[in-house]
C-alpha atoms as a PDB file:
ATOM      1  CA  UNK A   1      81.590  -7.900 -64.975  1.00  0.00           C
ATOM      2  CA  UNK A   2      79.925 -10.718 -66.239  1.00  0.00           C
ATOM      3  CA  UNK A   3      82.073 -13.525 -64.618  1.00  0.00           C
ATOM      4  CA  UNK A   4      81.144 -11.541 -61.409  1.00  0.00           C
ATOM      5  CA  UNK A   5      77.207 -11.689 -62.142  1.00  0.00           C
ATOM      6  CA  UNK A   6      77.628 -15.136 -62.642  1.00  0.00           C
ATOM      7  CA  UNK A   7      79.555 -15.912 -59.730  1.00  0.00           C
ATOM      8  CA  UNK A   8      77.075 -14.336 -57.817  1.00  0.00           C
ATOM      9  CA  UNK A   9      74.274 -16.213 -59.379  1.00  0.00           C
ATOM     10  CA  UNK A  10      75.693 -19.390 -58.483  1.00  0.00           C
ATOM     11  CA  UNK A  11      76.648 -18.374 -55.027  1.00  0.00           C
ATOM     12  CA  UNK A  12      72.992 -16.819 -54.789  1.00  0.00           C
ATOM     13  CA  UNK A  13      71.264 -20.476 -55.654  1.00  0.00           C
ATOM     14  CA  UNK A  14      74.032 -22.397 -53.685  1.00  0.00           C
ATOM     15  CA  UNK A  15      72.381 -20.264 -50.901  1.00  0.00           C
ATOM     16  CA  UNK A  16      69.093 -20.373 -51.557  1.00  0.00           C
ATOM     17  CA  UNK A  17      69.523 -24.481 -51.893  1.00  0.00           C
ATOM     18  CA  UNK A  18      71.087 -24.322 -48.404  1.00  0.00           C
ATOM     19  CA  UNK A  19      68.666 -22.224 -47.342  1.00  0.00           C
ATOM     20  CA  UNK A  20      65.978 -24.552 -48.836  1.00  0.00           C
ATOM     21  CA  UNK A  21      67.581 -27.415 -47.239  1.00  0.00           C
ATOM     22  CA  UNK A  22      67.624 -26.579 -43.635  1.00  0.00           C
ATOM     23  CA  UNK A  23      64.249 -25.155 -44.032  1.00  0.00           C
ATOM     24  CA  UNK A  24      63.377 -28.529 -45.323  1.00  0.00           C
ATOM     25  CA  UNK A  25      64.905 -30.214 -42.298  1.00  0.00           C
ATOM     26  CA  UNK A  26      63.894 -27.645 -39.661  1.00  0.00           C
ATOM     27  CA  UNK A  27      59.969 -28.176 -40.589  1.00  0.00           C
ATOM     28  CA  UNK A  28      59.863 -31.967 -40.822  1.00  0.00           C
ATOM     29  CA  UNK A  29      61.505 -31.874 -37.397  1.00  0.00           C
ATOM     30  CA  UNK A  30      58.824 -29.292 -35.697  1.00  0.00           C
ATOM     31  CA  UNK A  31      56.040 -32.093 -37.102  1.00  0.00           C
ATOM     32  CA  UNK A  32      57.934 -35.139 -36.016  1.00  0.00           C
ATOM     33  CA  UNK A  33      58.293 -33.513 -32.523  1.00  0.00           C
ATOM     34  CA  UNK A  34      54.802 -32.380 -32.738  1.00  0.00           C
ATOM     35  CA  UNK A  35      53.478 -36.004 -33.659  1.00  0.00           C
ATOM     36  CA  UNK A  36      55.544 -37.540 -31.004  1.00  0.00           C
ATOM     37  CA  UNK A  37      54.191 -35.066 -27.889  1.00  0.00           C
ATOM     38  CA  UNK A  38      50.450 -35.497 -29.683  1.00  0.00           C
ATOM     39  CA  UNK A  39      51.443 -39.410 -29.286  1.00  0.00           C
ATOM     40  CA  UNK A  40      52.943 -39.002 -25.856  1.00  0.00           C
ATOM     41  CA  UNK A  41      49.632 -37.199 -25.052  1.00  0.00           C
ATOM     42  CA  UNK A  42      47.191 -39.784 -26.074  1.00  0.00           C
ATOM     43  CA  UNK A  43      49.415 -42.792 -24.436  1.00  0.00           C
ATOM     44  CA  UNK A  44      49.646 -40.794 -21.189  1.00  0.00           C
ATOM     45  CA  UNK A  45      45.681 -40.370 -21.490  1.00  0.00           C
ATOM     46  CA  UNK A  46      44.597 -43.414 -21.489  1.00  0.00           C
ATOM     47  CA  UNK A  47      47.033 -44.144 -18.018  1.00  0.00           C
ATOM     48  CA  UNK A  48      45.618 -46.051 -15.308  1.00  0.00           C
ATOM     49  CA  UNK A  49      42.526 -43.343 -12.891  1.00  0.00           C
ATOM     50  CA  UNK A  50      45.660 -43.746 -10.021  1.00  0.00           C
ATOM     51  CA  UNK A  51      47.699 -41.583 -12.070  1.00  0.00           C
ATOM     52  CA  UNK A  52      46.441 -37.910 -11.383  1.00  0.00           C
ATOM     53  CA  UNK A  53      46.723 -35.460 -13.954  1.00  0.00           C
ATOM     54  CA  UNK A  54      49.346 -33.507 -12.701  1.00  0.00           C
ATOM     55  CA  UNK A  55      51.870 -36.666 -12.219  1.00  0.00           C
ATOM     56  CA  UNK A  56      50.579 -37.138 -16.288  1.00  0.00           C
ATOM     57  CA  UNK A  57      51.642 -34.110 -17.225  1.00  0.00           C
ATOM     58  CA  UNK A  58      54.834 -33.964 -15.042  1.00  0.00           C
ATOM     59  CA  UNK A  59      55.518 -37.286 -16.968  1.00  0.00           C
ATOM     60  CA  UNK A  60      54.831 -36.151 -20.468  1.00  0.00           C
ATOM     61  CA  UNK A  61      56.583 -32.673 -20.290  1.00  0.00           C
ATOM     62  CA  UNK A  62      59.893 -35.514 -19.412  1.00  0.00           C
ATOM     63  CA  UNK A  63      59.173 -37.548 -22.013  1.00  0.00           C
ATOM     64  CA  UNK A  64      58.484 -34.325 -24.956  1.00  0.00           C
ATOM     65  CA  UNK A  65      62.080 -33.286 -23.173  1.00  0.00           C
ATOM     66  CA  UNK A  66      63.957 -36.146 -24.278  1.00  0.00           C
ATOM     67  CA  UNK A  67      62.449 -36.614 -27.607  1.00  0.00           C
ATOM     68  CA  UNK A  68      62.427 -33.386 -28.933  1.00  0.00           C
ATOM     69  CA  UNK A  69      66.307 -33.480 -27.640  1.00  0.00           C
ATOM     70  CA  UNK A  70      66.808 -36.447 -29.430  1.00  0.00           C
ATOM     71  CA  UNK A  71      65.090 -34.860 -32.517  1.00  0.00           C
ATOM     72  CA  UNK A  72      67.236 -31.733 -32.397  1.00  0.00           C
ATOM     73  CA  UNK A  73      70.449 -33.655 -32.499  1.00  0.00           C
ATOM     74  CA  UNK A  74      68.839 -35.934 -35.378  1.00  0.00           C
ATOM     75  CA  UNK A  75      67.952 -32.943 -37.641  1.00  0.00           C
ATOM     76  CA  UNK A  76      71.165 -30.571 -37.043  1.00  0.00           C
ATOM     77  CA  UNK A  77      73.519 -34.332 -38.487  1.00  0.00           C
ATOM     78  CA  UNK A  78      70.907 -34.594 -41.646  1.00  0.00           C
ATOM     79  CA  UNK A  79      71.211 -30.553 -41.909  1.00  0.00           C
ATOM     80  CA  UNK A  80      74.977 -30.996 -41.849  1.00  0.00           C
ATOM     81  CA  UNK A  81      75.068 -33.960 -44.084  1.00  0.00           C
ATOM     82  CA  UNK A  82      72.490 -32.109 -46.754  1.00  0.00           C
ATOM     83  CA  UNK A  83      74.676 -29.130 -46.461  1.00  0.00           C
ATOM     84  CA  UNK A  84      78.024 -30.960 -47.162  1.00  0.00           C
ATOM     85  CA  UNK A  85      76.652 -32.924 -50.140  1.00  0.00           C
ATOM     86  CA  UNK A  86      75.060 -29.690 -51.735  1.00  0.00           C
ATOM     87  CA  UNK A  87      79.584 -28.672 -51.295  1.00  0.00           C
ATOM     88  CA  UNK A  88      80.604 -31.212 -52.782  1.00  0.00           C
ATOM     89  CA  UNK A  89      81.882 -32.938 -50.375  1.00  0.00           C
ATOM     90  CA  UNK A  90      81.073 -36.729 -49.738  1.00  0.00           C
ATOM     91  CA  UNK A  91      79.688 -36.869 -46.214  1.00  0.00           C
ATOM     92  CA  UNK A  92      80.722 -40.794 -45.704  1.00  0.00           C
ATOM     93  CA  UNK A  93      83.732 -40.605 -44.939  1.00  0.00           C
ATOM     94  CA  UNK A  94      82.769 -37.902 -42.278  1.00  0.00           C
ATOM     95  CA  UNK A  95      79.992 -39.653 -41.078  1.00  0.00           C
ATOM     96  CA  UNK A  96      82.559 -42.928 -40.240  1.00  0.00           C
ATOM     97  CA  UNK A  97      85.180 -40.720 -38.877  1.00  0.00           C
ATOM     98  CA  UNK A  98      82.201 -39.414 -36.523  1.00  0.00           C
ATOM     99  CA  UNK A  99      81.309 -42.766 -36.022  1.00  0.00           C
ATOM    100  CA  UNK A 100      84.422 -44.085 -34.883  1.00  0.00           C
ATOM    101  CA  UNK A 101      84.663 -40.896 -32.263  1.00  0.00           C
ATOM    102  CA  UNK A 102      81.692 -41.673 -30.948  1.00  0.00           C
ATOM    103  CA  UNK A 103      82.709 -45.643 -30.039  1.00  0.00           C
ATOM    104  CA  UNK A 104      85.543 -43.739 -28.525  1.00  0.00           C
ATOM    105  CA  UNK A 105      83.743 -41.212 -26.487  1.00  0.00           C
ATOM    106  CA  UNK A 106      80.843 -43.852 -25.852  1.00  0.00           C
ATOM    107  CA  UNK A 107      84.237 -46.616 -24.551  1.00  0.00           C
ATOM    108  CA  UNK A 108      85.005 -43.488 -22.264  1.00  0.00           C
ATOM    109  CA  UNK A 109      81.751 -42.356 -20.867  1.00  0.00           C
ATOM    110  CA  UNK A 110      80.073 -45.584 -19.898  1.00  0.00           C
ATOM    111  CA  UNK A 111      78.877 -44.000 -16.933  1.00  0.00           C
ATOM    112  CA  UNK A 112      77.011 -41.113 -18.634  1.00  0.00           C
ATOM    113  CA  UNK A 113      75.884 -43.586 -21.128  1.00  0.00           C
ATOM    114  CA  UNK A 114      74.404 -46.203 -18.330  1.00  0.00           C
ATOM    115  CA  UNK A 115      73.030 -42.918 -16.422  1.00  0.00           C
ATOM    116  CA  UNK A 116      70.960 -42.072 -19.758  1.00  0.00           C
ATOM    117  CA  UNK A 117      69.599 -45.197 -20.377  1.00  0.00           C
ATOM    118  CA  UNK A 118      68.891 -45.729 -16.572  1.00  0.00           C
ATOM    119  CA  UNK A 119      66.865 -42.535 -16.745  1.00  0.00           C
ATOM    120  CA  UNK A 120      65.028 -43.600 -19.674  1.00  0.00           C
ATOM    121  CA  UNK A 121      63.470 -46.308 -18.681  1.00  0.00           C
ATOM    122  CA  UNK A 122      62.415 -44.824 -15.194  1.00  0.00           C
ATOM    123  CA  UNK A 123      60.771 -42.004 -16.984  1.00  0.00           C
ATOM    124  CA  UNK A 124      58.941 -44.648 -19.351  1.00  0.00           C
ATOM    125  CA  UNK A 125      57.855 -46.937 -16.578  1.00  0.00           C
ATOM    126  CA  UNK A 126      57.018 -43.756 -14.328  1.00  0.00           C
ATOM    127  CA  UNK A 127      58.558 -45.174 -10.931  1.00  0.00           C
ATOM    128  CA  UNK A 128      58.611 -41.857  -9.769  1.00  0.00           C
ATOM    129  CA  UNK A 129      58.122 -38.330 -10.983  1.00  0.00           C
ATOM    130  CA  UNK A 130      58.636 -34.732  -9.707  1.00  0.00           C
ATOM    131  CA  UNK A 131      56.771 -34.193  -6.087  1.00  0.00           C
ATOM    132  CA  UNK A 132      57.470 -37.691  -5.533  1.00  0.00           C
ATOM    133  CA  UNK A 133      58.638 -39.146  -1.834  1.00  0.00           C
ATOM    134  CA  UNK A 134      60.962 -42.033  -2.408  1.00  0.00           C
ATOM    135  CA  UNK A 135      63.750 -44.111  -0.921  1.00  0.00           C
ATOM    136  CA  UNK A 136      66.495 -45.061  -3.016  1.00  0.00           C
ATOM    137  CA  UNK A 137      68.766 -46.696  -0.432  1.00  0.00           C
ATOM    138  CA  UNK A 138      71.115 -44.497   0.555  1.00  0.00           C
ATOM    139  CA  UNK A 139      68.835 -41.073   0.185  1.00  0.00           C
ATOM    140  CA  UNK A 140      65.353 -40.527   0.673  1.00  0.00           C
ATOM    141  CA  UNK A 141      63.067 -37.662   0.352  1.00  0.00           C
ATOM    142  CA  UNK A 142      61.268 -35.763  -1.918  1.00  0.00           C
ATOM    143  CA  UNK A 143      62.214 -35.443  -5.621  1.00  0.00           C
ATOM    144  CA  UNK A 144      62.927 -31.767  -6.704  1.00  0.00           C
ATOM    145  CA  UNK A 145      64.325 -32.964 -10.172  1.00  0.00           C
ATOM    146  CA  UNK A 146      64.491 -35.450 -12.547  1.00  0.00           C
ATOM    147  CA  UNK A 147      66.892 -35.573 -15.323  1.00  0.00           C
ATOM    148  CA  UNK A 148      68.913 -37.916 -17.925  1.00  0.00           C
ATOM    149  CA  UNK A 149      71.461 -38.070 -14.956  1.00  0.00           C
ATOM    150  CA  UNK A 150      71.054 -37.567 -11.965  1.00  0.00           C
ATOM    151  CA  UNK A 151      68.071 -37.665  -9.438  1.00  0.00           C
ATOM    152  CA  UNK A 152      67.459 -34.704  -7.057  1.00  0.00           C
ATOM    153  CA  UNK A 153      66.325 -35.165  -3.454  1.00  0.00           C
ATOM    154  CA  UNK A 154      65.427 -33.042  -1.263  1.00  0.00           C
ATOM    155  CA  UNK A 155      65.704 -35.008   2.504  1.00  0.00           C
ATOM    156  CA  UNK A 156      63.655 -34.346   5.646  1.00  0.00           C
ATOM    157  CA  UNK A 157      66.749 -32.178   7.071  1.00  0.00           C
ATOM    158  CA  UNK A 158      67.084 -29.941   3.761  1.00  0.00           C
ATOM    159  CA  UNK A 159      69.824 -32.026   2.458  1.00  0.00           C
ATOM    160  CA  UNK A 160      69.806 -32.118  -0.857  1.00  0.00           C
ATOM    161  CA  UNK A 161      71.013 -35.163  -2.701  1.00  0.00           C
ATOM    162  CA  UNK A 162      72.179 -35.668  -5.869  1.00  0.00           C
ATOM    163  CA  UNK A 163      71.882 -39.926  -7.131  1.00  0.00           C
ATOM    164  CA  UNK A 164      73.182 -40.811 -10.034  1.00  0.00           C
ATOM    165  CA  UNK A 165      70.539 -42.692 -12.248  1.00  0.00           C
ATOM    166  CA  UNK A 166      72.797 -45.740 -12.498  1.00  0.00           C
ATOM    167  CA  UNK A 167      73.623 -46.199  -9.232  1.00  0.00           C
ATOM    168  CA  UNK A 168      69.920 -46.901  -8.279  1.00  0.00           C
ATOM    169  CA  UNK A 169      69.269 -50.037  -7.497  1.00  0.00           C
ATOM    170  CA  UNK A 170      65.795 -50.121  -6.170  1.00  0.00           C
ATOM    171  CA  UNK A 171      62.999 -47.468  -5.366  1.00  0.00           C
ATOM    172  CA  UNK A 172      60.744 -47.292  -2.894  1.00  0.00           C
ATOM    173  CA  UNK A 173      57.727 -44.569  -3.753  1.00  0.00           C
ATOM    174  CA  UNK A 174      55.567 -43.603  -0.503  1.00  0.00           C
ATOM    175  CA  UNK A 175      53.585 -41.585  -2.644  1.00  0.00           C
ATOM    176  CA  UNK A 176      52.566 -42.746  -5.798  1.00  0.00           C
ATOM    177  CA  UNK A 177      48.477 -43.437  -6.415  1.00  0.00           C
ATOM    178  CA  UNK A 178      48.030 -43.681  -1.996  1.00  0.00           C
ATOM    179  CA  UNK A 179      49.637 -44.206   1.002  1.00  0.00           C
ATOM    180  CA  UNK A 180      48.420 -46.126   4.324  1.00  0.00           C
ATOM    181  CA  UNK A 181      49.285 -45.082   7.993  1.00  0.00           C
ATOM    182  CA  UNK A 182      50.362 -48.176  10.190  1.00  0.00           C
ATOM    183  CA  UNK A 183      50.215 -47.472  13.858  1.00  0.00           C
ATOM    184  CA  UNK A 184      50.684 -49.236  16.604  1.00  0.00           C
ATOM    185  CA  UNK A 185      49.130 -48.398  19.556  1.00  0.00           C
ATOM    186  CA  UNK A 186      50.681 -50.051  22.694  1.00  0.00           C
ATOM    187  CA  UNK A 187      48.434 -51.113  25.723  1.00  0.00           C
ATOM    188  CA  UNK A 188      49.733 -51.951  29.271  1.00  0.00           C
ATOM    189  CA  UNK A 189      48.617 -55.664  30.141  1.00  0.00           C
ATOM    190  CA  UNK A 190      46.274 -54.725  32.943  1.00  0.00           C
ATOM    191  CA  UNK A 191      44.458 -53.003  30.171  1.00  0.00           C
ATOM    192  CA  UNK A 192      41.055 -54.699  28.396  1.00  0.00           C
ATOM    193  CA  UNK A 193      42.045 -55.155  25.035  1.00  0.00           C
ATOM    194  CA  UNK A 194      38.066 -55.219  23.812  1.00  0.00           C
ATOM    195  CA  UNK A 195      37.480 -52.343  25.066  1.00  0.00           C
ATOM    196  CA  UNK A 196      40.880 -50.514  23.990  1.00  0.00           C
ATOM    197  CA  UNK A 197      39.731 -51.959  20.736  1.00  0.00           C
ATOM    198  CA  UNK A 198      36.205 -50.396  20.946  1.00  0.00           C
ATOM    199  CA  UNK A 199      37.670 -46.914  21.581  1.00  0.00           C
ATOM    200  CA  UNK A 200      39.892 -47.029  18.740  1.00  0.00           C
ATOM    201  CA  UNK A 201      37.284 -48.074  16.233  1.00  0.00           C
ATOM    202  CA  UNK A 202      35.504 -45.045  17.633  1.00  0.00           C
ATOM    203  CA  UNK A 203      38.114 -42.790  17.183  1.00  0.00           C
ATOM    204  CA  UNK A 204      38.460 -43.668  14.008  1.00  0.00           C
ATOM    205  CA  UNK A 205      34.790 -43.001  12.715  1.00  0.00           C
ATOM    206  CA  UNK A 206      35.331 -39.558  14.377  1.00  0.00           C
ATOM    207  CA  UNK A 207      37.889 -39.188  12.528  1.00  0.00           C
ATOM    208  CA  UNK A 208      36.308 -40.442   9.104  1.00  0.00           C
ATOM    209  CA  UNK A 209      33.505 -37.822  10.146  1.00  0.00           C
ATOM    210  CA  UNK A 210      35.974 -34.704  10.327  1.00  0.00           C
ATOM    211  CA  UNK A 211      35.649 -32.602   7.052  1.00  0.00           C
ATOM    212  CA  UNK A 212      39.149 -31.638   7.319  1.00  0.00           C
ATOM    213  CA  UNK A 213      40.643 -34.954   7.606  1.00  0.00           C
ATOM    214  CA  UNK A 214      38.411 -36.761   5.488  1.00  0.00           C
ATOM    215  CA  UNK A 215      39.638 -34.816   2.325  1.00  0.00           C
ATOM    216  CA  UNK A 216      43.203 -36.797   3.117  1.00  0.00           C
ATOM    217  CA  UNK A 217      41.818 -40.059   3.737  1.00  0.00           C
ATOM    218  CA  UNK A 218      41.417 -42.831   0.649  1.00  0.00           C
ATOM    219  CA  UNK A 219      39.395 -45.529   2.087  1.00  0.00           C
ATOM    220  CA  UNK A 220      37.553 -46.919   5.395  1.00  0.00           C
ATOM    221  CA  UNK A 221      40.504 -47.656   8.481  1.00  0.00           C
ATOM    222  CA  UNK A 222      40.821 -50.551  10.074  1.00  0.00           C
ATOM    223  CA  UNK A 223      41.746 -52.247  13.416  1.00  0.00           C
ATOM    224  CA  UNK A 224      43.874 -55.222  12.303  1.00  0.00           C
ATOM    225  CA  UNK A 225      44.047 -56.665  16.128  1.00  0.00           C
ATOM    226  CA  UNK A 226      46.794 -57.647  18.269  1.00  0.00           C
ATOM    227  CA  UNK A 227      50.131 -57.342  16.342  1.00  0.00           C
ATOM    228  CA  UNK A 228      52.412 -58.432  19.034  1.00  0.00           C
ATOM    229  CA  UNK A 229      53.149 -59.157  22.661  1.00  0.00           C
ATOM    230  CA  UNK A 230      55.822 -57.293  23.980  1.00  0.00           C
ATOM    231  CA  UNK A 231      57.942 -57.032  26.449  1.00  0.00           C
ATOM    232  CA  UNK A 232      55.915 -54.832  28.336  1.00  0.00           C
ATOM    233  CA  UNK A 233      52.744 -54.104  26.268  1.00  0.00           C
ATOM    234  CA  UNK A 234      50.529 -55.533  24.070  1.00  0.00           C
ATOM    235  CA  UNK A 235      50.219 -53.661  20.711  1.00  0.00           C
ATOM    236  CA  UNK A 236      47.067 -53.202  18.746  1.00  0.00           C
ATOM    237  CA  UNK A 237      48.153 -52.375  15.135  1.00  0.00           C
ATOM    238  CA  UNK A 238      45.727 -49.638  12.736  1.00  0.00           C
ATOM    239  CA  UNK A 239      45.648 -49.109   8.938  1.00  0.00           C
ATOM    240  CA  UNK A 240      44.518 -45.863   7.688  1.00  0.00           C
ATOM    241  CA  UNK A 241      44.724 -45.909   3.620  1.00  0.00           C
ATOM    242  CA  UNK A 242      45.568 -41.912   2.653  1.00  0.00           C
ATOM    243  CA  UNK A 243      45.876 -39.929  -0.138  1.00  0.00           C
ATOM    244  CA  UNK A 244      49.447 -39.416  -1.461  1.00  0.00           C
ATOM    245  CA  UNK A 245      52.236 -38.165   0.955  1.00  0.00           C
ATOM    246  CA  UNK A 246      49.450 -37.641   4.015  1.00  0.00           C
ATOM    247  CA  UNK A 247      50.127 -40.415   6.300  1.00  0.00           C
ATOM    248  CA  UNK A 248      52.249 -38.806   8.120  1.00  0.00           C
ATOM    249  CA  UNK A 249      49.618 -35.771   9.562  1.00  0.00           C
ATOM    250  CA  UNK A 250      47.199 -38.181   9.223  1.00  0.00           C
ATOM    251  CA  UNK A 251      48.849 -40.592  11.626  1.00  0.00           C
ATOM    252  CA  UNK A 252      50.469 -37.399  14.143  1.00  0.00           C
ATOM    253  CA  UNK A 253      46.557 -36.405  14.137  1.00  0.00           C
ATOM    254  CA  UNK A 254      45.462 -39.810  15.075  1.00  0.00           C
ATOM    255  CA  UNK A 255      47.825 -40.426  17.370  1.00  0.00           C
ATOM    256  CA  UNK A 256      46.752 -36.979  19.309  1.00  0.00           C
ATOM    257  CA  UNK A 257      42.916 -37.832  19.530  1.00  0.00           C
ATOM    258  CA  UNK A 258      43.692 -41.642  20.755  1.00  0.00           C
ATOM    259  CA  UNK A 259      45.396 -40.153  23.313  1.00  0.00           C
ATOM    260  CA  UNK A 260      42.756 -38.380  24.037  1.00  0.00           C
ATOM    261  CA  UNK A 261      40.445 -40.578  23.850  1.00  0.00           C
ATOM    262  CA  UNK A 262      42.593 -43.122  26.064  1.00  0.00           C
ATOM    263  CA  UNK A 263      42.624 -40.805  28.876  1.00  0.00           C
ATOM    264  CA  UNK A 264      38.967 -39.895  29.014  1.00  0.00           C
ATOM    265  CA  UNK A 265      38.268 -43.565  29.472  1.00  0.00           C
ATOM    266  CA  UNK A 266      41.060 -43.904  31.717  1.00  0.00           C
ATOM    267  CA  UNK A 267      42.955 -46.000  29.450  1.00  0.00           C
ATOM    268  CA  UNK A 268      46.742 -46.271  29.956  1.00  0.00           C
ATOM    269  CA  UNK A 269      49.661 -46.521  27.579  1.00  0.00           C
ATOM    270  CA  UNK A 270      52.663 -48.911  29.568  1.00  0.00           C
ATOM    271  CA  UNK A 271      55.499 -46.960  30.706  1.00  0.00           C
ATOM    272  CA  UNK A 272      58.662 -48.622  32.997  1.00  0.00           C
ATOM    273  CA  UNK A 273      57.931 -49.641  36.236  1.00  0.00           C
ATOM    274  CA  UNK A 274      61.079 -50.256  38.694  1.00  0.00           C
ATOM    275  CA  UNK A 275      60.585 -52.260  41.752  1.00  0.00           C
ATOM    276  CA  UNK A 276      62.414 -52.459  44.801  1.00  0.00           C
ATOM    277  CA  UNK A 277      62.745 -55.333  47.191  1.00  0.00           C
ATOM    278  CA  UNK A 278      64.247 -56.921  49.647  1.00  0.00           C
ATOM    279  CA  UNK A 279      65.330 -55.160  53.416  1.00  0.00           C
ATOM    280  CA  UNK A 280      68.096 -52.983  54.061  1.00  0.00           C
ATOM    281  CA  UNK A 281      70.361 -54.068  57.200  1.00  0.00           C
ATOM    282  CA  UNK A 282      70.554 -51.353  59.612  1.00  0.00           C
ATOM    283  CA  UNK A 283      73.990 -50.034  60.276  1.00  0.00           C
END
């Protein structure tokens, strides 16, 4: 009876030490991933006015994703390690066996590896977040994920693509801190240009003036001038700086009241002409 009192007394503490242990472990990784979100917080806060607060917080909740992952894993190896040594059992040769399986399995998935570091560094340099519209090359549209993999996008046509982080090259954001509308606007040659010109800068204050529209625009628009002479036109090119993502309806809209404005002062857009000459011989 007494050999089984003691056996249970040392079985009891071994427990309790475990206990103890992980306990230990657990809390030091809550405040370490505490510290780093309260860190991730501050950094994000003091991020350039562009940034809005949403695309801050989109960014952060990433970032507190991938650290408190990395913390997780961190704290369930020391866990293990306490655990083994409170055994008995010398964890280093363990720990190198675990090592040299991870070389291996690192050797085999340098693909997964080059897609986690890939996403890394585009969450920490923000090139594009969740709401996003961007062109990667050989997808575009808007992003609907963003993990330590893959990219999600979600194209004009409802496709929706799946990138790997490694295999983009370059990204092309129409929607991060603003956005400009360019549009041509193509005049026949009989046309005066001044006065084409004059209509179009009124247009545009009317359309600075608009309450609705106003709310999407982010600065004054301008008439650049002629952009080119073409073939059969000569094109007056605009710049309308928007807000993120709107200068597409801000451009459709524009595009409807300069017609409108074109045919009220009976100004024409070019269209093919086809002209015949020459006689026809009588049979």
């Amino acid at each position: 009876m007494l050999s089984i009192d003691v056996d249970f007394v040392e079985v009891s503490v071994f427990a309790g030490q475990v206990i103890a242990a992980w306990i230990v472990v657990v809390a030091v990784a809550m405040l370490v991933r505490r510290l780093i979100r309260s860190g991730i917080r501050r950094a994000l806060g003091s991020a350039p006015i562009g940034n809005d607060a949403s695309r801050r917080q989109q960014r952060g909740d990433s970032l507190a994703a991938l650290s408190s992952s990395i913390v997780t894993v961190v704290a369930v190896l020391l866990g293990l390690i306490m655990t083994l040594s409170l055994l008995g059992v010398n964890p280093a040769p363990l720990v190198a066996s675990v090592g040299v399986v991870g070389i291996a399995v690192g050797l085999g998935a340098q693909k997964l590896v080059q897609d986690f570091l890939a996403g890394v560094f585009m969450l920490l340099e923000d090139q594009f977040g969740v709401g996003d519209i961007i062109d990667v090359g050989d997808a575009a549209g808007v992003v609907e994920g963003v993990t330590l993999r893959t990219v999600r996008l979600r194209s004009l046509d409802g496709t929706l693509w799946h990138v790997s982080n490694s295999e983009i090259r370059r990204v092309g954001n129409k929607s991060q801190n603003w956005s400009r509308a360019v549009i041509d606007l193509s005049l026949s040659y009989e046309q005066d240009v001044q006065r084409a010109w004059t209509v179009v800068e009124e247009c545009l204050r009317e359309f600075a003036a608009d309450s609705e529209w106003a709310s999407k625009l982010a600065g004054t628009a301008e008439v650049l001038g002629v952009e080119r002479f073409a073939e059969s036109s000569v094109d007056l090119r605009v710049l309308i700086p928007t807000l993120p993502a709107n200068q597409w309806s801000v451009a459709r809209e524009f595009r409807r009241r300069i017609k409108q404005q074109f045919d009220a002062n009976s100004i024409s857009f070019p269209y093919p002409h086809l002209t015949l000459s020459g006689s026809v011989s009588p049979r």
